[in-house]
C-alpha atoms as a PDB file:
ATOM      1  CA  UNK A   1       0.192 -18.622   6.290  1.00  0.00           C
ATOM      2  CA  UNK A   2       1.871 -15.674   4.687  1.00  0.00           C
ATOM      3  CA  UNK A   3       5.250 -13.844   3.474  1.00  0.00           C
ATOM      4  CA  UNK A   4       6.776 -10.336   3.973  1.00  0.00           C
ATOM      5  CA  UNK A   5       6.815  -8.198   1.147  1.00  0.00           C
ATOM      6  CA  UNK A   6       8.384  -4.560   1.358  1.00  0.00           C
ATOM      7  CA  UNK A   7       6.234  -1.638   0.728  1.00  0.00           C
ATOM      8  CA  UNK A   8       8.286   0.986  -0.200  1.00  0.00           C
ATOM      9  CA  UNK A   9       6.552   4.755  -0.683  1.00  0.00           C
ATOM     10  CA  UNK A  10       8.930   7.074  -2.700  1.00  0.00           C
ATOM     11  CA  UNK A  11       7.045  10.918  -2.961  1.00  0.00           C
ATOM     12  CA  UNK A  12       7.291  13.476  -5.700  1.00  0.00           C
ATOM     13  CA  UNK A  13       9.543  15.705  -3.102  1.00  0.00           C
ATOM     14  CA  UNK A  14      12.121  12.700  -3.108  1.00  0.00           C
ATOM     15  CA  UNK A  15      11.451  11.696   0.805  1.00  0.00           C
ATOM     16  CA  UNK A  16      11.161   7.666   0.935  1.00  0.00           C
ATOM     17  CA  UNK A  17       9.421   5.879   3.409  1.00  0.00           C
ATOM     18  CA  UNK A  18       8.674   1.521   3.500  1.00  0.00           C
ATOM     19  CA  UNK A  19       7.358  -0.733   5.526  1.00  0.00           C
ATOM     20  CA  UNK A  20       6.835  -4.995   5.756  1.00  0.00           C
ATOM     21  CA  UNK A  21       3.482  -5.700   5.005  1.00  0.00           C
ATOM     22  CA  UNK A  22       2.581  -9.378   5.023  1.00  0.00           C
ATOM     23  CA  UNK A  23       1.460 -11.015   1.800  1.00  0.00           C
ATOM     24  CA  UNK A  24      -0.087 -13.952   1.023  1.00  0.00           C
ATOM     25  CA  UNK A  25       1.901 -17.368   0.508  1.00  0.00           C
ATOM     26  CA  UNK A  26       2.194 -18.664  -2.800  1.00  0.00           C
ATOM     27  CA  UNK A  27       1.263 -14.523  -4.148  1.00  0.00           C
ATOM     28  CA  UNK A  28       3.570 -14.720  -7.535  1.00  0.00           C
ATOM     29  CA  UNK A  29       5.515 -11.599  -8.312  1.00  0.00           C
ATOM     30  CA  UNK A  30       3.321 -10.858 -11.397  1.00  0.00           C
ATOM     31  CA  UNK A  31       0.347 -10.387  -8.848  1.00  0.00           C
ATOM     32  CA  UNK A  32       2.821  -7.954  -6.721  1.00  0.00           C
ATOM     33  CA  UNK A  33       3.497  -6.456  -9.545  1.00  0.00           C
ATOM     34  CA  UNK A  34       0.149  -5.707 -10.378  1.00  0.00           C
ATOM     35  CA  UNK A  35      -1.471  -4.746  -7.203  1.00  0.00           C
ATOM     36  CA  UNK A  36       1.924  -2.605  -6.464  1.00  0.00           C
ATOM     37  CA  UNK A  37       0.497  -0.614 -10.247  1.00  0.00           C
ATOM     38  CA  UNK A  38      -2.760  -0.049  -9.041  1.00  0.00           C
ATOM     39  CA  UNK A  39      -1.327   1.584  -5.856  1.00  0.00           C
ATOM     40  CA  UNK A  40       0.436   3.650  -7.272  1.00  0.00           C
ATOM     41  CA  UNK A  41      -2.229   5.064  -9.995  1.00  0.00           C
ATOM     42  CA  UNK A  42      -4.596   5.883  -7.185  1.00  0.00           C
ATOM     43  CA  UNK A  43      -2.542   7.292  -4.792  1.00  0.00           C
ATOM     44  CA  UNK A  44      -0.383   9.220  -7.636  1.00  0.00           C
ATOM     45  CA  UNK A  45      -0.287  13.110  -7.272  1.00  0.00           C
ATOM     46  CA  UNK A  46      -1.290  12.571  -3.423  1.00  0.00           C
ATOM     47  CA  UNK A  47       0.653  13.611  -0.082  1.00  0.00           C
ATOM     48  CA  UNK A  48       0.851  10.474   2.178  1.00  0.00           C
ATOM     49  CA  UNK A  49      -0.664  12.594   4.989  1.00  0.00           C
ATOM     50  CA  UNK A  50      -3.363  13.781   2.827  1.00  0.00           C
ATOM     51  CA  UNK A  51      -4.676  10.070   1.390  1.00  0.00           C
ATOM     52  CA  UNK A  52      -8.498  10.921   1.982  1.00  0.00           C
ATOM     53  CA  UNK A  53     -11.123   7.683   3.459  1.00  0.00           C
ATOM     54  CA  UNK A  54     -12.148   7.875  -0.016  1.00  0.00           C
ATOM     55  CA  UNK A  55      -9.077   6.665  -1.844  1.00  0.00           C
ATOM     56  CA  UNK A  56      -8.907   4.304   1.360  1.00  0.00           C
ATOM     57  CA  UNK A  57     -11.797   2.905   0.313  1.00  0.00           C
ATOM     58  CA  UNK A  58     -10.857   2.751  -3.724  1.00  0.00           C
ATOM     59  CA  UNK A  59      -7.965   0.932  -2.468  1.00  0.00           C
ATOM     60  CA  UNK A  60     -10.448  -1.680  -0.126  1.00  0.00           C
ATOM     61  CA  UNK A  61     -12.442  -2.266  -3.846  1.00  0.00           C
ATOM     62  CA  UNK A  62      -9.159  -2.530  -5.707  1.00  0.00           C
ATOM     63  CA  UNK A  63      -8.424  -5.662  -3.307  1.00  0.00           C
ATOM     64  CA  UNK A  64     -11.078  -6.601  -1.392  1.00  0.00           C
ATOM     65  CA  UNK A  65     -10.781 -10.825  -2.441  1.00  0.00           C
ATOM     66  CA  UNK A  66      -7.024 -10.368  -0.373  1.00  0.00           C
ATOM     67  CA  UNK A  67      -7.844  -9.110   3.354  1.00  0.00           C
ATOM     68  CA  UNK A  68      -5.005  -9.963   4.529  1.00  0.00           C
ATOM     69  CA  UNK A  69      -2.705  -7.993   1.627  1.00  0.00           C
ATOM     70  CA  UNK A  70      -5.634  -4.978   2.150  1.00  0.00           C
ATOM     71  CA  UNK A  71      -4.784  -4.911   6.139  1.00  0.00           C
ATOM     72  CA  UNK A  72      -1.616  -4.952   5.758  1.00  0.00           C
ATOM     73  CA  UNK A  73      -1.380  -2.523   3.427  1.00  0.00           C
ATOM     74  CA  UNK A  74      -3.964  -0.109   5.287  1.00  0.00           C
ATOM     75  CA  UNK A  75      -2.043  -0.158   8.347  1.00  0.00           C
ATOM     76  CA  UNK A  76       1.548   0.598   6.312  1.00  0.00           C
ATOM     77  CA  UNK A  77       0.023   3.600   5.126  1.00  0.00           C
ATOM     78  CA  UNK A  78      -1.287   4.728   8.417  1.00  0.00           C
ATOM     79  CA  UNK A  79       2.084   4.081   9.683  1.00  0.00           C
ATOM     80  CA  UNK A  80       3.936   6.492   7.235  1.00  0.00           C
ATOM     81  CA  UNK A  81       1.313   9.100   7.710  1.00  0.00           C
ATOM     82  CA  UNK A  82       2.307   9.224  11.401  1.00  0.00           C
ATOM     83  CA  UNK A  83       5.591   9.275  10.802  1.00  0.00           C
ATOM     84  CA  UNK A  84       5.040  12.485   8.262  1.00  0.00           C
ATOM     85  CA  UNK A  85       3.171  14.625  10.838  1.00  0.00           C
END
């Protein structure tokens, strides 16, 4: 079972994009909180169309023990990077 979270994606140029990503039931906000940090220090500095397989992958390590979170996430991403070209 899971929740909706929004992922919101705010770039240095001021252009905002967000999607609902699913999140784990019973995730507490502190959790959120954190994994929304780490996010956000790896992919700082980076255009959302030019997030590389690499920092993909940084992002797997970061939370590889939530799938689900990591899936959702992943495809968000994708999403917004469409939606820049």
């Amino acid at each position: 079972m899971s929740s909706k979270a929004i992922l919101c994606v705010i770039t240095e140029d001021g252009q905002i994009d967000n999607a609902v990503i699913d999140i784990p039931l019973g995730m507490k906000q502190e959790e959120l909180d954190y994994l929304a940090q780490r996010v956000t220090n790896l992919l700082h500095g980076t255009k959302l169309v030019d997030v590389s397989e690499k920092q993909i992958d940084e992002l797997h390590d970061n939370l590889a023990n939530d799938k689900l979170l990591f899936t959702s996430l992943l495809q968000a991403i994708k999403q917004m990077q469409v939606g820049q070209n």
